[in-house]
Protein backbone atom coordinates (compact mmCIF):
# COMPACT_ATOMS: atom_id res chain seq x y z
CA UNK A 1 10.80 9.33 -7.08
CA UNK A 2 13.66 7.81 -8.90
CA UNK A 3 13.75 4.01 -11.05
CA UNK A 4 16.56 2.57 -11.45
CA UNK A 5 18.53 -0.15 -11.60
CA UNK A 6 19.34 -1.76 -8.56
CA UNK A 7 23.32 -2.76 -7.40
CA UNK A 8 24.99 -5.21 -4.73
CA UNK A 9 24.65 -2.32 -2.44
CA UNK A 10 20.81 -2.84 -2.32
CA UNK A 11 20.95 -6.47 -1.46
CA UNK A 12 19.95 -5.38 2.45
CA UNK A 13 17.18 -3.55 1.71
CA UNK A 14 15.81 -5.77 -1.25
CA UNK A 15 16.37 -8.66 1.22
CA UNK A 16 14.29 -6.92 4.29
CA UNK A 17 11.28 -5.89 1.68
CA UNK A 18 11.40 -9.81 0.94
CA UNK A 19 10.44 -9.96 4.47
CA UNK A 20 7.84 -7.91 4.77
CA UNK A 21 6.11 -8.81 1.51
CA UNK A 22 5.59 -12.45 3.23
CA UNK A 23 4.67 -11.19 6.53
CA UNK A 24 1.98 -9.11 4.59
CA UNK A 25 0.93 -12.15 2.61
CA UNK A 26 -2.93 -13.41 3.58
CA UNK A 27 -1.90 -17.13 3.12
CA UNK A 28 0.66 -19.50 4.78
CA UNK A 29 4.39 -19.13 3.05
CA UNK A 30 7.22 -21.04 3.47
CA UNK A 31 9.78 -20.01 5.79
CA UNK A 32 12.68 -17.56 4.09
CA UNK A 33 15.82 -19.43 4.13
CA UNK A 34 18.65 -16.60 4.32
CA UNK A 35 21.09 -18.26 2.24
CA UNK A 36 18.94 -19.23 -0.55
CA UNK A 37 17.22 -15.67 -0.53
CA UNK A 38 20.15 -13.66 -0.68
CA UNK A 39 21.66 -16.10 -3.28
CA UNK A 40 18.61 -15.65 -5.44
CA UNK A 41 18.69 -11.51 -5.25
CA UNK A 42 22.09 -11.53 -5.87
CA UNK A 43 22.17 -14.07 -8.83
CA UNK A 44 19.04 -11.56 -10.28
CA UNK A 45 21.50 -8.49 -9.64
CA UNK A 46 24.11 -10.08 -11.45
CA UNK A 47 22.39 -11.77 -14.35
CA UNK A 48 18.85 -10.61 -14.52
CA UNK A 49 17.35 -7.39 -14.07
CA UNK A 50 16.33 -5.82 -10.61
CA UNK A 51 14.92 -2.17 -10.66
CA UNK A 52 14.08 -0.11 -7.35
CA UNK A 53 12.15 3.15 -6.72
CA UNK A 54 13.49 5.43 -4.16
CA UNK A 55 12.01 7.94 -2.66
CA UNK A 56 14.66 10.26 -0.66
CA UNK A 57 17.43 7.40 -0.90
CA UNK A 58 15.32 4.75 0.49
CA UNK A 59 13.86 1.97 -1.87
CA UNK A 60 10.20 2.24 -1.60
CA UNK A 61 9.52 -0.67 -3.68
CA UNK A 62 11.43 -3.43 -6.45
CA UNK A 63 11.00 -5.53 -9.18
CA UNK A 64 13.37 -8.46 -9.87
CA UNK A 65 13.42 -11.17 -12.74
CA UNK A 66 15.58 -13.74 -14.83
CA UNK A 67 15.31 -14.66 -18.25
CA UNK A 68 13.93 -18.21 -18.78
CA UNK A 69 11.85 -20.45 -20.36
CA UNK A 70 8.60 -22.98 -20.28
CA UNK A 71 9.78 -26.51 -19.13
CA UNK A 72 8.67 -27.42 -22.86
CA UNK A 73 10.08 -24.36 -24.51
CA UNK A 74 14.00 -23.03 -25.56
CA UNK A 75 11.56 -19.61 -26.40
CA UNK A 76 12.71 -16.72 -23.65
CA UNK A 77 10.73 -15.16 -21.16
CA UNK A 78 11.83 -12.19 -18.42
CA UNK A 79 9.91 -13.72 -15.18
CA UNK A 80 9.53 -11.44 -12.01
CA UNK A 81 11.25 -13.28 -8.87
CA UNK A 82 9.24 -10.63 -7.13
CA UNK A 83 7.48 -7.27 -7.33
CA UNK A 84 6.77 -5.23 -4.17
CA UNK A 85 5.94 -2.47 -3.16
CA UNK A 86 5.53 -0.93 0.35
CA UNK A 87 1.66 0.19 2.03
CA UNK A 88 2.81 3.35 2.24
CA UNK A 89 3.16 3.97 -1.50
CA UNK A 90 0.73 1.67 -3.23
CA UNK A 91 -1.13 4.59 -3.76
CA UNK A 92 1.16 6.39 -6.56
CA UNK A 93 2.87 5.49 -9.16
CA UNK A 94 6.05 3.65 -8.40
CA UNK A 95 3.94 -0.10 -9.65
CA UNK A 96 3.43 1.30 -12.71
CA UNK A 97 6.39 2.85 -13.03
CA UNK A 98 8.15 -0.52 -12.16
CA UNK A 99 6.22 -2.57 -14.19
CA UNK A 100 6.47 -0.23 -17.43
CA UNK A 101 10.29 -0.17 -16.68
CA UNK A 102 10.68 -4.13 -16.55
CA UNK A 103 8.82 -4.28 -19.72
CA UNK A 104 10.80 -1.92 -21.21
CA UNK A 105 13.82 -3.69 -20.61
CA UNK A 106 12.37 -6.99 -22.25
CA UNK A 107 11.02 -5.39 -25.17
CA UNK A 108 14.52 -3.95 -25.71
CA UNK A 109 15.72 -7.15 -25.39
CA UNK A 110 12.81 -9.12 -27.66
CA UNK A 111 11.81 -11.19 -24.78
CA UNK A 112 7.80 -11.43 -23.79
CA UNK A 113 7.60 -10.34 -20.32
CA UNK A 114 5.72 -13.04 -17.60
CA UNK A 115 4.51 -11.23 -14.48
CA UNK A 116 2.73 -13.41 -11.40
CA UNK A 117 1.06 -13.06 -8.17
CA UNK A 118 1.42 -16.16 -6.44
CA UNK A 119 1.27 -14.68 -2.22
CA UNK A 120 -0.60 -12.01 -0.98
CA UNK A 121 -3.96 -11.15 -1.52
CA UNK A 122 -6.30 -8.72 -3.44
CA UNK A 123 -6.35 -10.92 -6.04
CA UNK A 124 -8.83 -9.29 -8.25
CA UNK A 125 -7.79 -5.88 -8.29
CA UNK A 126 -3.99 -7.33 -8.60
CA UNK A 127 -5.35 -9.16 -11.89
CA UNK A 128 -7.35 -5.22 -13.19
CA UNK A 129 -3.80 -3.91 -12.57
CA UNK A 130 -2.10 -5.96 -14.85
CA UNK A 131 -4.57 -6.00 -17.32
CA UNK A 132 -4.81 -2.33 -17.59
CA UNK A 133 -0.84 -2.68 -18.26
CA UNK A 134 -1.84 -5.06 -21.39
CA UNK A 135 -1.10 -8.40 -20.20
CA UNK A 136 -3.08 -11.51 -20.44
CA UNK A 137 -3.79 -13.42 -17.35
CA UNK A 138 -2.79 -17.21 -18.22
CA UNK A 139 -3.56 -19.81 -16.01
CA UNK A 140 -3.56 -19.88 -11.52
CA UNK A 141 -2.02 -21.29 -8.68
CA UNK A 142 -3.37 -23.52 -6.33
CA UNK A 143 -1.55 -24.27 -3.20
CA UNK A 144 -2.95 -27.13 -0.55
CA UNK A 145 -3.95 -25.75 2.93
């Protein structure tokens, strides 16, 4: 298994995992907008930071983010846009390895990494996970049903 970081070339694939991370997701999403999602992976492959692990060239899994800030705040934060990885390897170590990558890069950079799960279930065990990474769980989402 190989990290790195992802290029224009992986827009198609990053693009199709979008699509199967919210056909695995337990509650009701919005509807993916092609335009706006391939706009958003791009704009995070040109000025954020988007990492993929491959397994024998395929991407088995990807974490993309932008820099930002609180609505009350000029103080910077690296936010995920998304972090998936496919059923078939949720059982090594390519989160980790993604996750300890994407920190990396913000501690390099002196910027506090944010991390979410707002889709998708296994909530608990999502919340252990990045605990045992060192992060603080801060606040939840509620969506209406």
């Amino acid at each position: 298994m190989q990290i790195r970081t992802a290029t224009v070339l992986d827009l198609s694939a990053l693009y199709g995992m979008l699509h199967v991370m919210h056909k695995e997701s337990e509650h009701t999403v919005s509807s993916i907008n092609s335009e706006k999602g391939t706009a958003a992976i791009s704009a995070a492959l040109h000025r954020g930071v988007v990492l993929v692990a491959e397994v024998d060239g395929k991407v088995v899994g990807s974490i993309g983010g932008m820099e930002t800030s609180d609505w009350w705040s000029t103080d910077k934060t690296l936010a995920d846009l998304w972090f998936y990885v496919y059923k078939d390897f949720r059982n090594s170590t390519v989160a980790i390895k993604l996750i300890k990558k994407f920190m990396e890069i913000g501690k390099k950079a002196n910027i506090k990494v944010k991390l979410g799960h707002i889709h998708g279930g296994d909530g608990e065990r999502k919340d252990d996970f990045y605990k045992r990474l060192g992060l603080l769980k801060a606040g939840s989402t509620y969506l209406e049903i």
